[in-house]
Protein backbone atom coordinates (compact mmCIF):
# COMPACT_ATOMS: atom_id res chain seq x y z
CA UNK A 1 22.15 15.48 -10.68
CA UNK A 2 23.59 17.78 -7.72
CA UNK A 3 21.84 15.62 -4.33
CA UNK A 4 21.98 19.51 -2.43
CA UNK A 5 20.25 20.67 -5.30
CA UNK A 6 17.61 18.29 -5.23
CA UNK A 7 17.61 17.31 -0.88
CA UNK A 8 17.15 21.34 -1.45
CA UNK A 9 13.62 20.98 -3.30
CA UNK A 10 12.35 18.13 -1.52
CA UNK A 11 12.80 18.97 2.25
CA UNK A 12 9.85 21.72 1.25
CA UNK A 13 8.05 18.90 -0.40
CA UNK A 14 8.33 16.84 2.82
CA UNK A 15 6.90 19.65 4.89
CA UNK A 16 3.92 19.78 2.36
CA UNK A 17 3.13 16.42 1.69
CA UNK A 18 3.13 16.52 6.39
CA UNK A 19 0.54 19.85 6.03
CA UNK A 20 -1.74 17.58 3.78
CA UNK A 21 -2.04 14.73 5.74
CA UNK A 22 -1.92 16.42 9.59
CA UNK A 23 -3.83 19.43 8.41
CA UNK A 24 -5.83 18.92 5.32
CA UNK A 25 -7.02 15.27 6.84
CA UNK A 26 -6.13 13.62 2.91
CA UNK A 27 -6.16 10.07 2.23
CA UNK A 28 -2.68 8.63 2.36
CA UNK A 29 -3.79 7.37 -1.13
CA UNK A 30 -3.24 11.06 -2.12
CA UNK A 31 -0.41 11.84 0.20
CA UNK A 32 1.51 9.49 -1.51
CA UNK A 33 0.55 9.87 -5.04
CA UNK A 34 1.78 13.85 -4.58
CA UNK A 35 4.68 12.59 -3.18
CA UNK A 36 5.93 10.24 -6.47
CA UNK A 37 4.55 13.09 -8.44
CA UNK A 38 6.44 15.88 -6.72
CA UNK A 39 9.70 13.92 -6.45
CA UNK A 40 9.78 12.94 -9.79
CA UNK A 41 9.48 17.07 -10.59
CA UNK A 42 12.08 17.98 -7.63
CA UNK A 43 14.25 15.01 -9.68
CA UNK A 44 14.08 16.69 -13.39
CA UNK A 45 14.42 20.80 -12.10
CA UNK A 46 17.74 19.77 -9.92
CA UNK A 47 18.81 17.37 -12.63
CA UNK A 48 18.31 18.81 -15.81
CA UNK A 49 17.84 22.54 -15.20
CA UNK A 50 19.93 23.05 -11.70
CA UNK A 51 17.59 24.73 -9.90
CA UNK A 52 18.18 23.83 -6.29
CA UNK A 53 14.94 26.96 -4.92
CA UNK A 54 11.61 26.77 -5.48
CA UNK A 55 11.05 30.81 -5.50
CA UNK A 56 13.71 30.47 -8.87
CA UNK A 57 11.09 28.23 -10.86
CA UNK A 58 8.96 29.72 -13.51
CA UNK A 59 6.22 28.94 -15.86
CA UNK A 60 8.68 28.06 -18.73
CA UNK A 61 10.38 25.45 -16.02
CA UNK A 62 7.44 23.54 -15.52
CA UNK A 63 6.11 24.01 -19.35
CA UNK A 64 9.60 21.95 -19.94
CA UNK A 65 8.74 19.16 -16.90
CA UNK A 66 5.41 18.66 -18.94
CA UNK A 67 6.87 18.50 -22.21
CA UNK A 68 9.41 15.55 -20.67
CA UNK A 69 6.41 13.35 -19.22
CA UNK A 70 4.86 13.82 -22.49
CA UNK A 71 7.32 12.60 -24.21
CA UNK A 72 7.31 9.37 -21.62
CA UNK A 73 4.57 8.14 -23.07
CA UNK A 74 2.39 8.79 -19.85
CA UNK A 75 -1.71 8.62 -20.06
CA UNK A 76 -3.28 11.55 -20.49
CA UNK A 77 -4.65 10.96 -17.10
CA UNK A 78 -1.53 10.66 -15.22
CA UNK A 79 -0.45 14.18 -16.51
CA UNK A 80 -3.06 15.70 -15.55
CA UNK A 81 -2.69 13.99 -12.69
CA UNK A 82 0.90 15.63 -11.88
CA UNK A 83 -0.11 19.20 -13.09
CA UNK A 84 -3.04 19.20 -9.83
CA UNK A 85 0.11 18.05 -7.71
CA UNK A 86 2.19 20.65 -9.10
CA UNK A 87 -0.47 23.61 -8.58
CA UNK A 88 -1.63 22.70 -5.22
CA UNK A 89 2.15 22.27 -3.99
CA UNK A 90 2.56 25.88 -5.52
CA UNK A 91 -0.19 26.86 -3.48
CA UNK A 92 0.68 25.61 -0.71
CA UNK A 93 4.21 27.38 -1.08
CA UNK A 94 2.70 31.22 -1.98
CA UNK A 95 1.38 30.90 1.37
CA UNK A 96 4.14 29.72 2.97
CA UNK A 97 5.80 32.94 1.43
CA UNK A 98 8.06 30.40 -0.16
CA UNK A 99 7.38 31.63 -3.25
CA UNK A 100 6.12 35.61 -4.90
CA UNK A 101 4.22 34.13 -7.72
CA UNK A 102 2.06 30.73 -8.52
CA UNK A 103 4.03 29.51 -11.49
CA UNK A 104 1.22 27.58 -12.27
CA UNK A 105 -0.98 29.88 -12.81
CA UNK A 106 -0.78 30.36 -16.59
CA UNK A 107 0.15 26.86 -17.40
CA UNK A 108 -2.51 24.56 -19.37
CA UNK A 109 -3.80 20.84 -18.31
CA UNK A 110 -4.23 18.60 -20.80
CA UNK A 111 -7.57 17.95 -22.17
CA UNK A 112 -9.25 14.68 -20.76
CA UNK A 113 -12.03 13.01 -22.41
CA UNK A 114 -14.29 11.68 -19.95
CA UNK A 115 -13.84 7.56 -19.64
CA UNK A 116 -17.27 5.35 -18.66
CA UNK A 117 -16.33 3.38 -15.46
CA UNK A 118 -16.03 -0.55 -16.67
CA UNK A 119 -19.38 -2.49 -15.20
CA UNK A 120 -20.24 -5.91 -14.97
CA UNK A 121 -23.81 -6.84 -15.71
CA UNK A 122 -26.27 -8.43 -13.41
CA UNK A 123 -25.73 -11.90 -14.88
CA UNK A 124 -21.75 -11.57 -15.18
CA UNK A 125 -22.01 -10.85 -10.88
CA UNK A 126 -23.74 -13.20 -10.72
CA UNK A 127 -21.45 -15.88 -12.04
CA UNK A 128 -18.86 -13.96 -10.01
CA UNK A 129 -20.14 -14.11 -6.75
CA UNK A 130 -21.22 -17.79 -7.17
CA UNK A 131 -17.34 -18.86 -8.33
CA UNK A 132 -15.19 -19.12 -4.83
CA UNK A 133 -15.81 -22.45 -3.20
CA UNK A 134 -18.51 -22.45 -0.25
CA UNK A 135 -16.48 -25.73 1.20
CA UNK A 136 -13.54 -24.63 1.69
CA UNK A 137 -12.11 -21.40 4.36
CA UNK A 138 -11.04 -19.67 1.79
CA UNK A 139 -13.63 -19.91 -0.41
CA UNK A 140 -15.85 -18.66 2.48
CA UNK A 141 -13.57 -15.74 2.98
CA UNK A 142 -13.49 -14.78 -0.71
CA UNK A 143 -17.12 -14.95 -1.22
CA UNK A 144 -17.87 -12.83 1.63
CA UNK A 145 -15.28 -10.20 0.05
CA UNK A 146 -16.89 -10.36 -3.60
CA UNK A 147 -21.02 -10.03 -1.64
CA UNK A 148 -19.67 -7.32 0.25
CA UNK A 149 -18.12 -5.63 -2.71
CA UNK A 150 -20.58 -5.49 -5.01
CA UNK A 151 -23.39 -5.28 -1.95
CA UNK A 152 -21.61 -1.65 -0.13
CA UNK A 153 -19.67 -0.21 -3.39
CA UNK A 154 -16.68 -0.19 -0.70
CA UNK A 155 -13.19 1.06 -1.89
CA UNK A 156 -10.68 -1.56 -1.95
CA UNK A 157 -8.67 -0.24 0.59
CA UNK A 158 -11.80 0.55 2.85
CA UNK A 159 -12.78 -2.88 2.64
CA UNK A 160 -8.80 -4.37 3.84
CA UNK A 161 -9.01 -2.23 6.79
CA UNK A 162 -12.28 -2.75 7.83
CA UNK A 163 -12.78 -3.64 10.95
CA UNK A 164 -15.13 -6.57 12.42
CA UNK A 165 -16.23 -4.21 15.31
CA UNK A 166 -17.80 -1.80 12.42
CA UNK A 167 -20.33 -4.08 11.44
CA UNK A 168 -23.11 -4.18 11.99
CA UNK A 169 -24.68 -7.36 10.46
CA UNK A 170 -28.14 -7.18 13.07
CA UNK A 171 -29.21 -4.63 12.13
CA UNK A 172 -27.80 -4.80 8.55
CA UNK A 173 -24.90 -1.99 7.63
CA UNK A 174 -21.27 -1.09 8.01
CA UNK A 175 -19.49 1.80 9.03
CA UNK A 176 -16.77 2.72 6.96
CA UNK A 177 -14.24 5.16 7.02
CA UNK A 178 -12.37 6.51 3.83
CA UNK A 179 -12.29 9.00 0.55
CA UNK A 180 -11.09 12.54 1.00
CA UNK A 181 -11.02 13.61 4.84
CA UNK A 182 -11.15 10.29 5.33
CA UNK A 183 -14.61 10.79 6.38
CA UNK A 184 -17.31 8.08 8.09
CA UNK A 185 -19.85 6.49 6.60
CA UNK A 186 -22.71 3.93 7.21
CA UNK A 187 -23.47 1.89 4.25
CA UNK A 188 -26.53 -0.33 3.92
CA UNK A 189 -25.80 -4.51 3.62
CA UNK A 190 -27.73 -6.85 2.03
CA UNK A 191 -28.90 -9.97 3.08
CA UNK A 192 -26.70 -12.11 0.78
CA UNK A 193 -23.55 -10.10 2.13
CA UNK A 194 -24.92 -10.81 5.88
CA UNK A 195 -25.17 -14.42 5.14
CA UNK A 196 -21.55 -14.71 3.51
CA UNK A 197 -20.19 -12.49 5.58
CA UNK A 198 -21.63 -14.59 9.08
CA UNK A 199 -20.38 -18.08 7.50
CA UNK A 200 -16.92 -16.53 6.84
CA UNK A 201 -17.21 -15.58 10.22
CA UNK A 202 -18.00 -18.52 11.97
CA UNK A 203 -16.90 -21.29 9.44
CA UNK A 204 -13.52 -19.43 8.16
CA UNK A 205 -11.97 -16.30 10.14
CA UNK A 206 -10.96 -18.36 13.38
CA UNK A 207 -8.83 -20.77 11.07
CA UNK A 208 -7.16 -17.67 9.96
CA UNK A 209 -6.63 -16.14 13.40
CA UNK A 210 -2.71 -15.74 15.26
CA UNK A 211 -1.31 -14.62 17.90
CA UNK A 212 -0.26 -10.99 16.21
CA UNK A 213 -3.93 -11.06 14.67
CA UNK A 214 -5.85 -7.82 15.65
CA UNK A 215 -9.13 -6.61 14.12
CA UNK A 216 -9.03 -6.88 11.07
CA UNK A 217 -12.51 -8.59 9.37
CA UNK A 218 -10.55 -9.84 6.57
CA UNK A 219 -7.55 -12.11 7.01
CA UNK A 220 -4.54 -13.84 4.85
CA UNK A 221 -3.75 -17.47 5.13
CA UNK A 222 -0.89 -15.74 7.81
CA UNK A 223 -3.26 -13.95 9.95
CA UNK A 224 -2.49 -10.68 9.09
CA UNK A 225 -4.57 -7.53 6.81
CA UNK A 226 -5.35 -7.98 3.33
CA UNK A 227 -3.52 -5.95 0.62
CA UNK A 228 -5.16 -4.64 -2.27
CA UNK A 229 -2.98 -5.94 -4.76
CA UNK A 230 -3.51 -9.56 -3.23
CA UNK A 231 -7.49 -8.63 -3.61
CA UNK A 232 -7.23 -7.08 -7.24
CA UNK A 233 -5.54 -11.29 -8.24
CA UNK A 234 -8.10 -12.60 -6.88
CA UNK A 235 -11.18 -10.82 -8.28
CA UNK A 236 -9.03 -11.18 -11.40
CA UNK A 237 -8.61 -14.74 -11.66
CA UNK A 238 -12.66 -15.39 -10.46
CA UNK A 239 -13.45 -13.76 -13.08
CA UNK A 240 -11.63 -15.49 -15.40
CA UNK A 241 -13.16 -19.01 -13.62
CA UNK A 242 -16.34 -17.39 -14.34
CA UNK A 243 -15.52 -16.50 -17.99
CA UNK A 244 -16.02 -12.71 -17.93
CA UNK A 245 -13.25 -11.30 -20.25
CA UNK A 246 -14.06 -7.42 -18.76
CA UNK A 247 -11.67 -5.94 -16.65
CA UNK A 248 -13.04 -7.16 -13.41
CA UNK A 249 -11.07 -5.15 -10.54
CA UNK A 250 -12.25 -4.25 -7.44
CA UNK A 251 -13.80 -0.78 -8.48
CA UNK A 252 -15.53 -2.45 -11.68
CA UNK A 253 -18.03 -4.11 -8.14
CA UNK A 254 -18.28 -0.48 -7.25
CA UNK A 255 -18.83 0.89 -10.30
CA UNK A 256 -21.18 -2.08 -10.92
CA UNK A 257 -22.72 -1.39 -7.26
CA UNK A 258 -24.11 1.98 -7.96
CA UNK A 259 -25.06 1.61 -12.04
CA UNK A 260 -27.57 -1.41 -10.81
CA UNK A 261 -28.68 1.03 -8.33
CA UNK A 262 -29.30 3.74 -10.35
CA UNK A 263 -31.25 1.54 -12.85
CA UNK A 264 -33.41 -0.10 -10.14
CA UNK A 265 -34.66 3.51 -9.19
CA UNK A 266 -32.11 4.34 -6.46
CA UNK A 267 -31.55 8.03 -5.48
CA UNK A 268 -28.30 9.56 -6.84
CA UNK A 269 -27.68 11.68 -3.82
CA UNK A 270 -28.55 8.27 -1.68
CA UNK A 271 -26.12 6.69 -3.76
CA UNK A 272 -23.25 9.38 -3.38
CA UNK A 273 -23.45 8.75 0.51
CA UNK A 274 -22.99 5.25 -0.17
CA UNK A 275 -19.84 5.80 -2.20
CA UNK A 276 -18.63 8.34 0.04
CA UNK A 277 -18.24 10.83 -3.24
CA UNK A 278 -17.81 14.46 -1.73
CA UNK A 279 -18.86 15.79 -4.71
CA UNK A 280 -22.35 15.21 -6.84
CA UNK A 281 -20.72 15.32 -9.60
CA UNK A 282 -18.43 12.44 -9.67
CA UNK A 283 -21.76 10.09 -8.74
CA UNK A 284 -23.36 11.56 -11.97
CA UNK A 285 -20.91 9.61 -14.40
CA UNK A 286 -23.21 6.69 -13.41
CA UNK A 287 -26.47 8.28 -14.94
CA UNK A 288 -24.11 8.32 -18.70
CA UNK A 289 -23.68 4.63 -18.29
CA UNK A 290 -27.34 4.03 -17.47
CA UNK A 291 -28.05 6.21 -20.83
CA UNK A 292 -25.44 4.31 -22.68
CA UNK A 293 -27.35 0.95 -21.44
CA UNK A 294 -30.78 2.18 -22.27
CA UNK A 295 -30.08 3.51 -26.07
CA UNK A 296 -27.76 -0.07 -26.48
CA UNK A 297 -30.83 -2.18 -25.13
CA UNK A 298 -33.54 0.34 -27.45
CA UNK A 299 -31.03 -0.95 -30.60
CA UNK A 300 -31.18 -4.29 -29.79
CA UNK A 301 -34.27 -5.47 -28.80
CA UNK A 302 -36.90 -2.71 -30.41
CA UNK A 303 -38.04 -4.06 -33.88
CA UNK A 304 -37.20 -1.20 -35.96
CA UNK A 305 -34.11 -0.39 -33.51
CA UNK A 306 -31.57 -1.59 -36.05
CA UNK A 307 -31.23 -2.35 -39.89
């Protein structure tokens, strides 16, 4: 691989991926996931086809960049995932004048078959939220997280950086911050949450408190922010204590957040403003699941709903 090929390609990457997050106001989540994607392409058109300009690319380069992650073995998904990268990059680089022509343009996505979000039923939260220990600090501190989870619909990396000063447990909500434009939010609590979340805050966070501790609601043994994949082991192993074998991450409390919503009456635009969706659309994959629940319910329990 020639490195001035490649440091060639990326310093325009570098510029975009600083446009999307100064300009364009995205989530560093998608910051850096065009970065890894963008790299990686910078990586095979220096390496393999020593291209070391953007404006030299065509079509057929980037039909031979797809072909090579297909052949990686990568999900569907994560292609697809690459390709949006790769066409709002080009975008961003026609008008730059960096390029005459969106490569892009003509060049297919794969076709995705739409996956039903993982959800826990009432029961299984149930026995989730009742696992961590209510005697111990850190008990207290993960039962708080789990109620506030499944009680807001929070992202997990809204709910690390959440901040004690926006809550608002009085008067019962939180504001939260997060999703594309990193936009603000206030999200309805419920009482359970309020309850956790005030004996965590009493009983447990000042245990947890240092010297370098700043606002932060939720802490480590060290004082310091939460990370997500800390978060995702614990949900993990509760729910292995509680003897759910379904995927139980963070966004499976989410996922299960809104579903029980929806089928409890809830309004699907009320419950897009919850989940800070920007879009109406992505809150609708929740009314398939509630079908899917209501024909697998008719099939078991109607008398003439199965042979």
């Amino acid at each position: 691989m020639s490195d001035s090929a490649r440091y060639a390609l990326e310093e325009q990457i570098h510029a975009f991926l600083a446009y999307c997050q100064l300009e364009k106001g995205l989530s560093q989540a998608t910051v850096v996931s065009y970065e890894q994607d963008l790299l990686q392409l910078a990586r095979y058109l220096s390496g393999e086809l020593h291209l070391s300009d953007w404006s030299a690319m065509s079509r057929e380069h980037l039909s031979l960049w797809v072909a090579e992650v297909s052949a990686e073995d990568y999900a569907l998904r994560s292609i697809a995932h690459k390709i949006t990268a790769m066409r709002v990059f080009m975008r961003y680089l026609l008008s730059e004048k960096l390029i005459s022509k969106d490569p892009t343009e003509l060049l297919e996505s794969p076709k995705l078959t739409k996956k039903l979000p993982i959800t826990l039923n009432q029961k299984e939260v149930a026995r989730l939220l009742n696992t961590p220990s209510r005697e111990t600090e850190a008990g207290l501190r993960d039962r708080a997280i789990l109620e506030l989870f499944y009680s807001s619909g929070l992202r997990v990396s809204e709910l690390c950086n959440l901040q004690i000063e926006c809550l608002d447990l009085d008067n019962g909500f939180v504001r939260v911050t997060g999703g594309k434009g990193a936009k603000e939010r206030i999200v309805p609590l419920g009482s359970k949450a309020i309850e956790a979340i005030n004996s965590y805050l009493v009983r447990a966070r000042p245990t947890f408190v240092r010297p370098h501790t700043g606002g932060h609601l939720f802490l480590s043994v060290r004082g310091r922010p939460l990370a997500r994949q800390t978060v995702w082991q614990w949900i993990k192993d509760y729910a292995k204590s509680a003897g759910i074998t379904k995927s139980a991450k963070p966004h499976a409390l989410r996922h299960s957040f809104a579903t029980h919503l929806l089928a409890n009456g809830a309004d699907l635009r009320a419950i897009q403003e919850m989940l800070g969706h920007a879009d109406i659309t992505t809150t609708e994959i929740y009314t398939t699941v509630e079908e899917e629940r209501k024909v697998a319910d008719h099939a078991r329990f109607h008398p003439r709903g199965h042979l």
